[in-house]
Protein backbone atom coordinates (compact mmCIF):
# COMPACT_ATOMS: atom_id res chain seq x y z
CA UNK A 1 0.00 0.00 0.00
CA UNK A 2 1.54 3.49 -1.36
CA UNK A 3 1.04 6.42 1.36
CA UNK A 4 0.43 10.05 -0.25
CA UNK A 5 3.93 11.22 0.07
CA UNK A 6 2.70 14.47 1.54
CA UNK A 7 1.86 12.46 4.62
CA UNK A 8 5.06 10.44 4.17
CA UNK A 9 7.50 13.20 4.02
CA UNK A 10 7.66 15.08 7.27
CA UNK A 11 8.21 11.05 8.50
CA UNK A 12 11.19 10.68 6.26
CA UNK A 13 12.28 14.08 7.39
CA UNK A 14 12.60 12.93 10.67
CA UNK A 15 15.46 10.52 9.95
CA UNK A 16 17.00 12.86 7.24
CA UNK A 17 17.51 16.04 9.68
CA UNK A 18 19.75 13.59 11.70
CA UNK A 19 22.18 12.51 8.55
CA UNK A 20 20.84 9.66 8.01
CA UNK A 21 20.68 8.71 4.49
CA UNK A 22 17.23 7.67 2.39
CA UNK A 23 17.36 4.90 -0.05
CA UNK A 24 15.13 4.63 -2.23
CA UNK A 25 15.78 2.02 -5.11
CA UNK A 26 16.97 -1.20 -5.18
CA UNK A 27 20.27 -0.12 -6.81
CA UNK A 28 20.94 2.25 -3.88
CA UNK A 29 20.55 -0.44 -1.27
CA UNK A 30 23.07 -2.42 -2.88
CA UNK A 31 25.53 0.81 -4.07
CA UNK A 32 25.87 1.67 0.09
CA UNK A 33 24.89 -1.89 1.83
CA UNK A 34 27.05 -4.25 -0.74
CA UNK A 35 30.01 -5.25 0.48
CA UNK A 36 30.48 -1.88 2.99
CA UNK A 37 33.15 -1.58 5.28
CA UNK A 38 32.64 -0.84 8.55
CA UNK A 39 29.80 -0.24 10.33
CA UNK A 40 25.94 1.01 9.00
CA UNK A 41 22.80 1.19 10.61
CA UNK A 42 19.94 0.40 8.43
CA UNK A 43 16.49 1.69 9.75
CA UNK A 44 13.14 0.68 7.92
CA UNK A 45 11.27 3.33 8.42
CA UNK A 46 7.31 2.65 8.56
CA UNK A 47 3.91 5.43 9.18
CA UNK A 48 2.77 3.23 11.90
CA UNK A 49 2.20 4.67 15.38
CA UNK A 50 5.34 2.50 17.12
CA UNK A 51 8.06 3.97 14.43
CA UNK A 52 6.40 7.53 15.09
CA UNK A 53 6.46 7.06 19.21
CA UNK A 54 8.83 4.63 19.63
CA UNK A 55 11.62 3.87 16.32
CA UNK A 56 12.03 7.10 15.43
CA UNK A 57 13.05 9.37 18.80
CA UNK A 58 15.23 6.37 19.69
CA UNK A 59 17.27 6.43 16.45
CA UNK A 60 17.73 10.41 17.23
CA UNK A 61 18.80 10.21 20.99
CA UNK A 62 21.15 6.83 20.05
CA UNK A 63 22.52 9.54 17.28
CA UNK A 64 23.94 11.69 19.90
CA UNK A 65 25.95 9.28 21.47
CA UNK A 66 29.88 9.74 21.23
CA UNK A 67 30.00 6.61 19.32
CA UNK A 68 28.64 5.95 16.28
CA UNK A 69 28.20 3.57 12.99
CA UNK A 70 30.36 4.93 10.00
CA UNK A 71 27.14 4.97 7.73
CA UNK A 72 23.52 5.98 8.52
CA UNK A 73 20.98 4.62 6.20
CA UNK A 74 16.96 4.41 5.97
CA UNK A 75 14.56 2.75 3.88
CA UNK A 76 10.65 3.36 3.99
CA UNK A 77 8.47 0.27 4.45
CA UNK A 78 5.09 0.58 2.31
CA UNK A 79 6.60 3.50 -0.19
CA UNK A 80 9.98 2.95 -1.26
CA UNK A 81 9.17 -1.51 -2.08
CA UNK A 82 12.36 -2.46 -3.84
CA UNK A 83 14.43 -0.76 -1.58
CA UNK A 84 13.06 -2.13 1.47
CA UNK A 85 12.91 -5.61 -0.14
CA UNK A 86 16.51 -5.52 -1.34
CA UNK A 87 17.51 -3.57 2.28
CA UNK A 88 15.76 -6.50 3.99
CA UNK A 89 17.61 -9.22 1.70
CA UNK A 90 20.70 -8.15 3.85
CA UNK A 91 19.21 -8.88 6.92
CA UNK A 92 19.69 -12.83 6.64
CA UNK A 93 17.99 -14.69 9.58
CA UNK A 94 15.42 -12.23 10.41
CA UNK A 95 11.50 -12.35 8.72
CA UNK A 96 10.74 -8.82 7.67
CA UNK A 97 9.26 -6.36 9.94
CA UNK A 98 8.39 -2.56 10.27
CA UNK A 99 9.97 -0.63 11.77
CA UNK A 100 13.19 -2.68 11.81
CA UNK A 101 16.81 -1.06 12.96
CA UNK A 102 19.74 -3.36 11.54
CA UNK A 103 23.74 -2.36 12.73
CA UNK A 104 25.91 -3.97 9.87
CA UNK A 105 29.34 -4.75 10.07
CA UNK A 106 31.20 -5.30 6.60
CA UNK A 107 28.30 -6.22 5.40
CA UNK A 108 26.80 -8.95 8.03
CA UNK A 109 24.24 -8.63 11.02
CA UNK A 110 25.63 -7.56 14.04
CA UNK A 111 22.59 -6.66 15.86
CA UNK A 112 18.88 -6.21 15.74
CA UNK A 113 15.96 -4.65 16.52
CA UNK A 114 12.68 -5.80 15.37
CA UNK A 115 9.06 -4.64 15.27
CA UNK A 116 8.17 -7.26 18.83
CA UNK A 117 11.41 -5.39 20.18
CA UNK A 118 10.31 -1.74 19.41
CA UNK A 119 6.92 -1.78 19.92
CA UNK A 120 5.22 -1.23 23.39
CA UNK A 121 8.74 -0.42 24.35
CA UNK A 122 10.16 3.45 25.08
CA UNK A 123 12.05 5.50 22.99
CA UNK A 124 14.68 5.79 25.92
CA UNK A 125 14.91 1.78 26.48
CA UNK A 126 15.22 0.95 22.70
CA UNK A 127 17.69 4.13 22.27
CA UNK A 128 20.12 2.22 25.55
CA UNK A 129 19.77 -0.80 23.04
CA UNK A 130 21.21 0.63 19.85
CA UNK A 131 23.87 3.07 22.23
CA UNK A 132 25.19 -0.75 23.38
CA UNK A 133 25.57 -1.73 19.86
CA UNK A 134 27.36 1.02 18.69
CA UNK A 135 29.74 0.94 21.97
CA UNK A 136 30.28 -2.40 21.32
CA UNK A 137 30.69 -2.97 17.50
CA UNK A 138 31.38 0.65 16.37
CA UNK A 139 33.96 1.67 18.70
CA UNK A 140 37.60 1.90 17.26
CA UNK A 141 39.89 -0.26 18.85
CA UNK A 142 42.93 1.39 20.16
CA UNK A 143 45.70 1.07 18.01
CA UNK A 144 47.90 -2.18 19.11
CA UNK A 145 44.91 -3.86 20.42
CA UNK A 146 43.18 -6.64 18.16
């Protein structure tokens, strides 16, 4: 189901203010997900009320944490299709789900959040979530340390 992109925008806008980058074809997906080095965070963005109350404020107070992934990236579940298809073909081992925030690492799953794990949930507990993933895969390691 397409949303009027009037309605859509000021959603999308949300994620955008923050640097965080919209895909919205398939071909885009795979020019920043394929093969990337370092660390992303993918969010699948979604109109429903929990990625409004919930997906959305968490991915902005996580974003002022010291630490952070190398790339910020957003699809939008329900309007952009082959983009959120081919963003959620990177997410092996997990069914689809809206909203969704992925943290990949060269290219692989590192961590997860999905719609059970977001919804019902506050912005606050679900942004502590994605601050321990970035302290704990996005952090550089001090040189002479493996």
């Amino acid at each position: 189901m397409m949303y009027d992109e009037r309605f859509v925008t000021p959603m999308r806008q949300e994620l955008t203010r923050l640097g965080v980058e919209e895909m919205r074809t398939a071909a885009e997906v795979d020019a920043r997900l394929k093969d990337a080095p370092g660390t992303t965070l993918v969010v699948v963005n979604s109109v429903c009320g929990c990625a409004a109350r919930n997906a959305r404020p968490a991915v902005a107070s996580a974003l002022r944490h010291s630490v952070k992934p190398d790339h910020l990236t957003t699809v939008f579940a329900g309007q952009d299709v082959e983009a959120t298809t081919k963003a959620r073909s990177y997410f092996t081992g997990y069914p689809p789900s809206s909203p969704q925030i992925g943290l990949l690492k060269d290219g692989q799953v590192v961590f997860m959040l999905e719609r059970w794990q977001i919804e019902g949930r506050s912005a606050d507990d679900i942004a502590k979530d994605l601050v321990g993933a970035f302290d704990q895969f996005c952090a550089q390691q001090p040189a002479g340390r493996v």
